[in-house]
Protein backbone atom coordinates (compact mmCIF):
# COMPACT_ATOMS: atom_id res chain seq x y z
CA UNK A 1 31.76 312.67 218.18
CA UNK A 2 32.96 315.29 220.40
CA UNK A 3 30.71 315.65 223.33
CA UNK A 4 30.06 319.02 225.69
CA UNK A 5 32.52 318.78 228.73
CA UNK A 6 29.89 319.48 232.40
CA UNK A 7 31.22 322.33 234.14
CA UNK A 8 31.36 322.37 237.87
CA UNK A 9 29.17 322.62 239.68
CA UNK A 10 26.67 320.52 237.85
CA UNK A 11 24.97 317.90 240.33
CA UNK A 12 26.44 314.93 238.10
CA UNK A 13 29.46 315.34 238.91
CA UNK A 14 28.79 314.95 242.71
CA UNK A 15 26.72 311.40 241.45
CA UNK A 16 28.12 308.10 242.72
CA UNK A 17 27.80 306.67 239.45
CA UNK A 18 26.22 303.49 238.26
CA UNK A 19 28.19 300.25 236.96
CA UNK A 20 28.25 299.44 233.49
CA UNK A 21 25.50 296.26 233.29
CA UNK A 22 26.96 294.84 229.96
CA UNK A 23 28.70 296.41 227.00
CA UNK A 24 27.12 297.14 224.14
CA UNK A 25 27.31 299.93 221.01
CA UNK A 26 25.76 302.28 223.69
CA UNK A 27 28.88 301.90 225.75
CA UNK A 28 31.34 301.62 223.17
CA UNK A 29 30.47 304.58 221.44
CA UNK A 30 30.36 306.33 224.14
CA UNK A 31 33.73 305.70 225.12
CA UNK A 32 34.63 306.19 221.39
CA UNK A 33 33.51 309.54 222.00
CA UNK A 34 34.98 310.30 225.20
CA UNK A 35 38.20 309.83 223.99
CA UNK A 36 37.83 311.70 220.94
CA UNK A 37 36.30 314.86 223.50
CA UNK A 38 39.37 313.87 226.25
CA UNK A 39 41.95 313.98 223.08
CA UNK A 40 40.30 317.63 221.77
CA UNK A 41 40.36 319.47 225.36
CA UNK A 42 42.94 318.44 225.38
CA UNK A 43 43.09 316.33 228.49
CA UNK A 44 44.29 313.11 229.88
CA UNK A 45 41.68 311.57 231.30
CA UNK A 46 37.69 312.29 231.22
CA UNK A 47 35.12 310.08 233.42
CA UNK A 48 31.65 309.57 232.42
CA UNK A 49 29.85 312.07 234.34
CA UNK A 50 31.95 314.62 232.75
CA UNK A 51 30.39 314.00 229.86
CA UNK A 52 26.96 313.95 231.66
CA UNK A 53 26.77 310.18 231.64
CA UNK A 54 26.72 308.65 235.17
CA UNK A 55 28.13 304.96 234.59
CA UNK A 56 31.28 303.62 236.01
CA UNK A 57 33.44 304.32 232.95
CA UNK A 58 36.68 306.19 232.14
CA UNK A 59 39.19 307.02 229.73
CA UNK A 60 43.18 307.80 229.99
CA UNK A 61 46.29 308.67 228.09
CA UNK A 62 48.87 309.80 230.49
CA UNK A 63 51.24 309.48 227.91
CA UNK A 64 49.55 311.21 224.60
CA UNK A 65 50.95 314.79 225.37
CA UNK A 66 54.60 313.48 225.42
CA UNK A 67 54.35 311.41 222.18
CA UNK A 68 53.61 308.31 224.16
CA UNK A 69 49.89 307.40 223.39
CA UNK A 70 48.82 304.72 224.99
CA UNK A 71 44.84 305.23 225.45
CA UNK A 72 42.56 303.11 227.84
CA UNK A 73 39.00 302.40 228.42
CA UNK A 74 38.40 300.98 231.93
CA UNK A 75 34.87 299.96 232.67
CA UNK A 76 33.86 299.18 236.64
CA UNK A 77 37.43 300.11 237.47
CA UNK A 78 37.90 299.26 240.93
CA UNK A 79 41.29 300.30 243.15
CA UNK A 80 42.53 296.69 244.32
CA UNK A 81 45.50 298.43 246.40
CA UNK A 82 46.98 301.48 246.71
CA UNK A 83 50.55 302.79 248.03
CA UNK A 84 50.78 303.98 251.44
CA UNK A 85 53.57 306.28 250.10
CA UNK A 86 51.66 310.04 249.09
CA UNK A 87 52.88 312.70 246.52
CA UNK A 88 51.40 315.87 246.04
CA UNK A 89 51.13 317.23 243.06
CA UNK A 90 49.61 319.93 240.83
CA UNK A 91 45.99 318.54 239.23
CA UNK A 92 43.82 320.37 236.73
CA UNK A 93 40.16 319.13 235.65
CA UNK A 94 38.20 319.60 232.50
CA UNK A 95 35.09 320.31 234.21
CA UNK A 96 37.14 323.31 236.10
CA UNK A 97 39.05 325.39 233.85
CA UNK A 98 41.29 327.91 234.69
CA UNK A 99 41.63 325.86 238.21
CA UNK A 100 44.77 324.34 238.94
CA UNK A 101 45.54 322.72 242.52
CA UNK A 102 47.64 320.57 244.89
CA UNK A 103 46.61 317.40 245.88
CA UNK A 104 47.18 313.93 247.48
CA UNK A 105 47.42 310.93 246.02
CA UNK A 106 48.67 307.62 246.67
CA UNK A 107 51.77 307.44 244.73
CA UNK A 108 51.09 303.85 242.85
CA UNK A 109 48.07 301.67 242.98
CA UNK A 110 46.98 298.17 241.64
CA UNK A 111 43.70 298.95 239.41
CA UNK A 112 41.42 296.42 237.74
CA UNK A 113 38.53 297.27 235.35
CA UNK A 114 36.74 295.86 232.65
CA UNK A 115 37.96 296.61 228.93
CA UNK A 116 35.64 296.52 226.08
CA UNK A 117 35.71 293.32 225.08
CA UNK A 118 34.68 291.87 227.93
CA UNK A 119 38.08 290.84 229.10
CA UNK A 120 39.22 291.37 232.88
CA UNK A 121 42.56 293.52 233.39
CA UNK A 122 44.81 294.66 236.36
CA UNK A 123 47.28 296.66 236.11
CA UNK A 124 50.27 298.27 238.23
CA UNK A 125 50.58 302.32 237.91
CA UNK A 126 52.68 304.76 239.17
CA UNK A 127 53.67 307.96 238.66
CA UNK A 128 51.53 310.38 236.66
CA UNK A 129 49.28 307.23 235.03
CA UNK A 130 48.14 306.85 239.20
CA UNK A 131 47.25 309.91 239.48
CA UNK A 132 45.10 310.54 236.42
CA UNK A 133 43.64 307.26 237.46
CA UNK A 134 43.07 308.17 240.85
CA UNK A 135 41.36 311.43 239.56
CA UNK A 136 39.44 309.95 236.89
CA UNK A 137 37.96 307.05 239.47
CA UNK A 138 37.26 310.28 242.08
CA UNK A 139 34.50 311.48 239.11
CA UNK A 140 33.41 308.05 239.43
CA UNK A 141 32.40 308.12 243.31
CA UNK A 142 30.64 312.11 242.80
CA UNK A 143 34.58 313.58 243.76
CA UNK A 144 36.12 316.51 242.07
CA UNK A 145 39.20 318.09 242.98
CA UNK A 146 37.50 320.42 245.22
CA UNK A 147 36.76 317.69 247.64
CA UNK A 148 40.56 316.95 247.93
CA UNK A 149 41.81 320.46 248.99
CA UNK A 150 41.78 322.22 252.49
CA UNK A 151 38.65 323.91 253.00
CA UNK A 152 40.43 327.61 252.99
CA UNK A 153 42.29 326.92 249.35
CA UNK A 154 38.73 325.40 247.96
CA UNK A 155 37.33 328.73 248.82
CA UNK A 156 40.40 330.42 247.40
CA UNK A 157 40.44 328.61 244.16
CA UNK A 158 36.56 328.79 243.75
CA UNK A 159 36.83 332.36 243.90
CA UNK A 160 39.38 331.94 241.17
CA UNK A 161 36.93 329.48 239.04
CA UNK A 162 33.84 332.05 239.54
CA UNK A 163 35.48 335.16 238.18
């Protein structure tokens, strides 16, 4: 089931969200859903809270739009390391259309999360897959891309969002 994206500025998305306690048809159909709503935005990632559900859960395919679908659920993902190296890049969000910015990120990372069968993972990323992971896990902790920018361009580009 496709499920209503939250638009900025709705107070769940500045939630520190809540851990998954255990996984059950409740969880997995939510994350059923989320990729079904993150596929039909079309995005590459959606969090939780975007979907106005404030648990520690995400979804991903940073490969999808390139023919290279490779779709994850990651439940309690935590960030184990992360790069020292930093790329900027150019980072959109579902919950703010039209609103395209630059931002930091570490340029790989070492995630691990839950998946839903229980079953620990960890996992190397780089490149655009750290990113989207590194944006998707910001929903997680009440961050959107806002929070990332200099104050002057958040101004800017809320101007832009508003009109």
């Amino acid at each position: 089931m496709i499920r209503s994206i939250v638009l900025w500025p709705d107070p769940v998305l500045a939630t520190l969200c809540a851990p998954v306690e255990r996984i059950d048809d409740e969880v997995r159909q939510l994350a059923a859903d989320m990729l079904e709503t993150m596929y039909a935005a079309p995005g590459r990632g959606l969090a939780a809270p975007q979907v106005g559900v404030a648990l520690r859960l995400f979804v991903m395919d940073a490969g999808w739009k390139n023919g290279e679908s490779s779709p994850r659920i990651l439940i309690n993902p935590e960030i184990v390391t992360e790069s020292q190296v930093r790329v900027s890049g150019p980072e959109g969000c579902l919950s703010i259309p039209g609103v395209t910015a630059e931002v930091e990120r570490a340029e790989s990372l070492t995630m691990r999360w839950t998946s839903l069968d229980g079953a620990m993972h960890e996992e190397d990323l780089s490149g655009f897959e750290a990113v989207c992971a590194q944006h998707e896990f910001d929903h997680l902790n009440g961050i959107v891309t806002f929070d990332r920018i200099a104050l002057e361009t958040r101004e800017e580009l809320e101007k832009v969002y508003a009109a």
